[in-house]
Each structure stands twice: as structure tokens, then as C-alpha cells.
N, C-alpha and C. Protein backbone atom coordinates (compact mmCIF):
# COMPACT_ATOMS: atom_id res chain seq x y z
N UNK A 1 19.08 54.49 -96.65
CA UNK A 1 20.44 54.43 -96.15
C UNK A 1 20.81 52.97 -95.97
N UNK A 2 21.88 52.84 -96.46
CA UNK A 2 22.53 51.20 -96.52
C UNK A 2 23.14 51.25 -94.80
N UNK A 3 23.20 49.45 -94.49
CA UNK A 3 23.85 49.94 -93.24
C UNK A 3 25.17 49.66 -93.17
N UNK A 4 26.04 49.66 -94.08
CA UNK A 4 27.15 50.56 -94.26
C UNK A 4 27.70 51.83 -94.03
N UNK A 5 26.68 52.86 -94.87
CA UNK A 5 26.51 53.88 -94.37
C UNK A 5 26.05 53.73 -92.54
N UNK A 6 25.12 53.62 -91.76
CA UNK A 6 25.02 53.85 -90.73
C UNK A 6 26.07 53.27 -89.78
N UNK A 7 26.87 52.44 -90.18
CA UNK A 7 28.07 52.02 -89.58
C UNK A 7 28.93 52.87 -89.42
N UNK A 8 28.98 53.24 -90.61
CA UNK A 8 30.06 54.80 -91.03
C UNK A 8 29.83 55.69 -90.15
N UNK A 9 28.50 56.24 -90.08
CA UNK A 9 28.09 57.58 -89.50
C UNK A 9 28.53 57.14 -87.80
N UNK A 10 27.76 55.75 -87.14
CA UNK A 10 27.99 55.97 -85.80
C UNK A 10 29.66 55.50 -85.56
N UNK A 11 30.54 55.54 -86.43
CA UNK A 11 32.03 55.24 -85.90
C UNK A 11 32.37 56.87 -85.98
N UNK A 12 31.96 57.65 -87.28
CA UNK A 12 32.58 58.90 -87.20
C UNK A 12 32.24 59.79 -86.07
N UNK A 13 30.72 59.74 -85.88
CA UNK A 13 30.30 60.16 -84.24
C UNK A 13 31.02 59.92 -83.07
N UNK A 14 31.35 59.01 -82.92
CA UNK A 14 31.96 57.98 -81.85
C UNK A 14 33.47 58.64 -81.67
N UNK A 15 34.20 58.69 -83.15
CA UNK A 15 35.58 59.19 -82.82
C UNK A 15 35.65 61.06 -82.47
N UNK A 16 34.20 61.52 -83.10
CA UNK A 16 34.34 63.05 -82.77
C UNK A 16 33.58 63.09 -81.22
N UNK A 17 33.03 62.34 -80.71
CA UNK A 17 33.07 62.45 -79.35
C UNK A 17 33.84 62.30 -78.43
N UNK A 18 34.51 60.91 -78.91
CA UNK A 18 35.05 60.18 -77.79
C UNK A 18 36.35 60.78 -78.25
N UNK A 19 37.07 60.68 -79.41
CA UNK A 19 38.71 61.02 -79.23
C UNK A 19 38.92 62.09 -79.60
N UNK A 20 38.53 63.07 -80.03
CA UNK A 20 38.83 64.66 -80.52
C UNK A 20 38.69 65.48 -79.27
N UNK A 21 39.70 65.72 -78.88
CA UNK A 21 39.94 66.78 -78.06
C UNK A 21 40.17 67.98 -78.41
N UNK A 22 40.15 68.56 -79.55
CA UNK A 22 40.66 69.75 -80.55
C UNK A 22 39.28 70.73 -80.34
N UNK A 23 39.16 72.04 -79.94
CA UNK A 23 38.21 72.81 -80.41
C UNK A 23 37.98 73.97 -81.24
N UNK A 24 36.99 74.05 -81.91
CA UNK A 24 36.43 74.98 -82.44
C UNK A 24 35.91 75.92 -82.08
N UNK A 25 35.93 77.55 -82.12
CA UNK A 25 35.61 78.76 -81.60
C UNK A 25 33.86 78.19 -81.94
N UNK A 26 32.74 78.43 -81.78
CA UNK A 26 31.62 78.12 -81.90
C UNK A 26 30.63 76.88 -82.30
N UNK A 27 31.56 75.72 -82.35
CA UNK A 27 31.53 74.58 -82.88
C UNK A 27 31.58 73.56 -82.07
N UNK A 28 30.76 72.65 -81.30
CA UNK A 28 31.08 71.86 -80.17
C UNK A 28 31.06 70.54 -80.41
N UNK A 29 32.48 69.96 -81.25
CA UNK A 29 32.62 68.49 -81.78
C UNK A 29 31.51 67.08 -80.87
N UNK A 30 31.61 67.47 -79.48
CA UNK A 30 31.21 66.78 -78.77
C UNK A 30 29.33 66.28 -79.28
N UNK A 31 28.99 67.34 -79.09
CA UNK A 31 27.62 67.38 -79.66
C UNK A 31 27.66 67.35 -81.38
N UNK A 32 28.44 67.38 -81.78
CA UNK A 32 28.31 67.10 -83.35
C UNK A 32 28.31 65.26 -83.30
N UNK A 33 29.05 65.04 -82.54
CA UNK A 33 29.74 63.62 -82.88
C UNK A 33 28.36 62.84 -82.43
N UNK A 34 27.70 63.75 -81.07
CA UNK A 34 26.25 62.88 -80.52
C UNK A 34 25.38 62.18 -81.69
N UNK A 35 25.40 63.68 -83.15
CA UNK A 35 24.23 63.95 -83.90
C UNK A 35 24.24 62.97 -84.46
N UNK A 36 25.84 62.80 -85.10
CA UNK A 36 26.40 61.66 -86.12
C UNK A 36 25.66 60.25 -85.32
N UNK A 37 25.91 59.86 -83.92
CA UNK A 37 25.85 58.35 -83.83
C UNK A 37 24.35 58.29 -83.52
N UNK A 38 23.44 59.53 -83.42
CA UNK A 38 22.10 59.49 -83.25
C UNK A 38 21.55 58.87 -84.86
N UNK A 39 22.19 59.81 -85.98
CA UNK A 39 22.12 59.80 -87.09
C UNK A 39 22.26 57.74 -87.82
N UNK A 40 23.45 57.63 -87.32
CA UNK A 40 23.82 56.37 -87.78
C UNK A 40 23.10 55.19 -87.10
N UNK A 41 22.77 55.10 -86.02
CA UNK A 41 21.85 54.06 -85.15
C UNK A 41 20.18 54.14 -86.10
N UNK A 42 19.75 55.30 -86.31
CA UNK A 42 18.47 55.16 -86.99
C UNK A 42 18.85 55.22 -88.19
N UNK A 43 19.96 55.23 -89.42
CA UNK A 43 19.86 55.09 -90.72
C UNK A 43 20.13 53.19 -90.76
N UNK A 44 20.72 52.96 -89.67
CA UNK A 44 21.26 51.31 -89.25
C UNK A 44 19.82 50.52 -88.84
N UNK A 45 18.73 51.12 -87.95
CA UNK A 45 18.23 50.50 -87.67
C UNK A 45 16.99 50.59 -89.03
N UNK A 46 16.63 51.74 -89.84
CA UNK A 46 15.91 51.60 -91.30
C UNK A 46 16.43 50.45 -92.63
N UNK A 47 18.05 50.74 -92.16
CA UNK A 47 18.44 49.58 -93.15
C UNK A 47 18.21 48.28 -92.46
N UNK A 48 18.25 47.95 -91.66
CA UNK A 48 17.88 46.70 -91.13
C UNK A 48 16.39 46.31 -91.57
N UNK A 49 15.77 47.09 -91.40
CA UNK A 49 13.88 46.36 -91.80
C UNK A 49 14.04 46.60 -93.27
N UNK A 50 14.76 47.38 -93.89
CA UNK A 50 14.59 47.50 -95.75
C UNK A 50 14.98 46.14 -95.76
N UNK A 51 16.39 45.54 -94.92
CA UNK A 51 16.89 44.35 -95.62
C UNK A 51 15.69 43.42 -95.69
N UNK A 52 15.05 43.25 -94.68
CA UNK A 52 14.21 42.09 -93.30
C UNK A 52 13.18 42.25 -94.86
N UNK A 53 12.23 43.20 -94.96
CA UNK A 53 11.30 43.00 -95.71
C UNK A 53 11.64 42.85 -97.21
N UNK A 54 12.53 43.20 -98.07
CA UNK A 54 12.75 42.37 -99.26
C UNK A 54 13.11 41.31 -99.26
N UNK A 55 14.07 40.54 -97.86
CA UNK A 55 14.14 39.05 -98.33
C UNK A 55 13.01 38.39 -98.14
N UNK A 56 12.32 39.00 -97.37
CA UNK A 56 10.95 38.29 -96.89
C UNK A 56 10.15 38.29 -98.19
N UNK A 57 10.01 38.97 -98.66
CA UNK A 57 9.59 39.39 -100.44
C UNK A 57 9.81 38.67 -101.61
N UNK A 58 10.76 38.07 -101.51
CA UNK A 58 11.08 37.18 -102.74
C UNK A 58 11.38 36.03 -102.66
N UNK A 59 10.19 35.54 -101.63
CA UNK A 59 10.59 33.88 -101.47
C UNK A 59 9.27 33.48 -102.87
N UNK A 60 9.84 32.71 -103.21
CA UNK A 60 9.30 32.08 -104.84
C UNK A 60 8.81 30.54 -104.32
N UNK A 61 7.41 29.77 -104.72
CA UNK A 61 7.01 28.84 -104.38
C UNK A 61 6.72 28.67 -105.85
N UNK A 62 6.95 27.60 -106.21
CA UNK A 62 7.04 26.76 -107.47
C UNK A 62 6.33 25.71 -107.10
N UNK A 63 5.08 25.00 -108.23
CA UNK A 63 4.37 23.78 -108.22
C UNK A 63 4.54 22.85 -109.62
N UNK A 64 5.22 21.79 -109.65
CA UNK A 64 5.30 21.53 -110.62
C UNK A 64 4.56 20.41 -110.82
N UNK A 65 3.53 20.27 -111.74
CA UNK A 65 2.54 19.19 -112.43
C UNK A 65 3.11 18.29 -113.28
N UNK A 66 2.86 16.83 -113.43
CA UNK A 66 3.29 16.05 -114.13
C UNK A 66 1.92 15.55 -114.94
N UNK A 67 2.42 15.36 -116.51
CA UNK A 67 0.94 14.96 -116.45
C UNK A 67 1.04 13.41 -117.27
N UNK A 68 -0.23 12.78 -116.49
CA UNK A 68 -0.17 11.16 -116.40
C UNK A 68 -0.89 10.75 -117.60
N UNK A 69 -0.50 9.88 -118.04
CA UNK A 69 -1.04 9.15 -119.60
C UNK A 69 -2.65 8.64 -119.30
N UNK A 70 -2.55 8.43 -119.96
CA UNK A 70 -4.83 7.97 -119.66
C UNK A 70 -4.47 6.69 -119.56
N UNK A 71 -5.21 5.77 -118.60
CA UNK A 71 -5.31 3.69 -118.23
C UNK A 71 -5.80 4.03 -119.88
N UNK A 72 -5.66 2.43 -120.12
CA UNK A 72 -6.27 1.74 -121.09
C UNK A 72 -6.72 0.51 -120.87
């Protein structure tokens, strides 16, 4: 999960908790919206270490040799 996506998920949580006042006969937005920002905090906090460990991954160390003529 990108954390885009988990951004997404804990705003859509957030607005079905916090601002939807509308209900559903068997359906309790409130606790849906919990699942969503439970959902989005841990797909946010997986994308965070995916990022952390590939940049850490592709640091490139280069040695470059010159090579010296022979004394005479």
C-alpha cells in the first residue's frame, strides 16, 4: 500500500466518523469509519518502512582508479 492510499483511507474514515450523521438500518458508519482510519494508519505506517528501506538500498559507492605511468 502506497501512502497515498493510507492517506486516503484515514481521511475517508475520519469523514464517516466524524461528519456523517446519516444512518443505515444495520450498518453503523461510525464503526465503519473506525475500520477505515485503523486500516489507513497501518497501510501509512507499512508504506513508510517500504519507502525507508529501498532508499536505504540504493545508495551506490563508486571507486574510481587512475592508472599512473611507470618512473623512468
Amino acid at each position: 500500500m502506497t501512502i497515498g492510499a493510507g492517506i486516503l483511507l484515514i481521511a475517508a474514515g475520519a469523514i464517516l466518523r466524524f461528519a456523517v450523521s446519516d444512518s443505515i438500518d444495520g450498518v453503523d458508519l461510525s464503526v465503519i469509519g473506525l475500520i477505515l482510519m485503523a486500516c489507513g494508519v497501518l497501510g501509512l505506517i507499512i508504506g513508510l518502512f517500504q519507502t525507508a528501506s529501498t532508499r536505504r538500498g540504493r545508495a551506490v559507492s563508486t571507486t574510481y582508479t587512475a592508472e599512473v605511468p611507470p618512473r623512468r
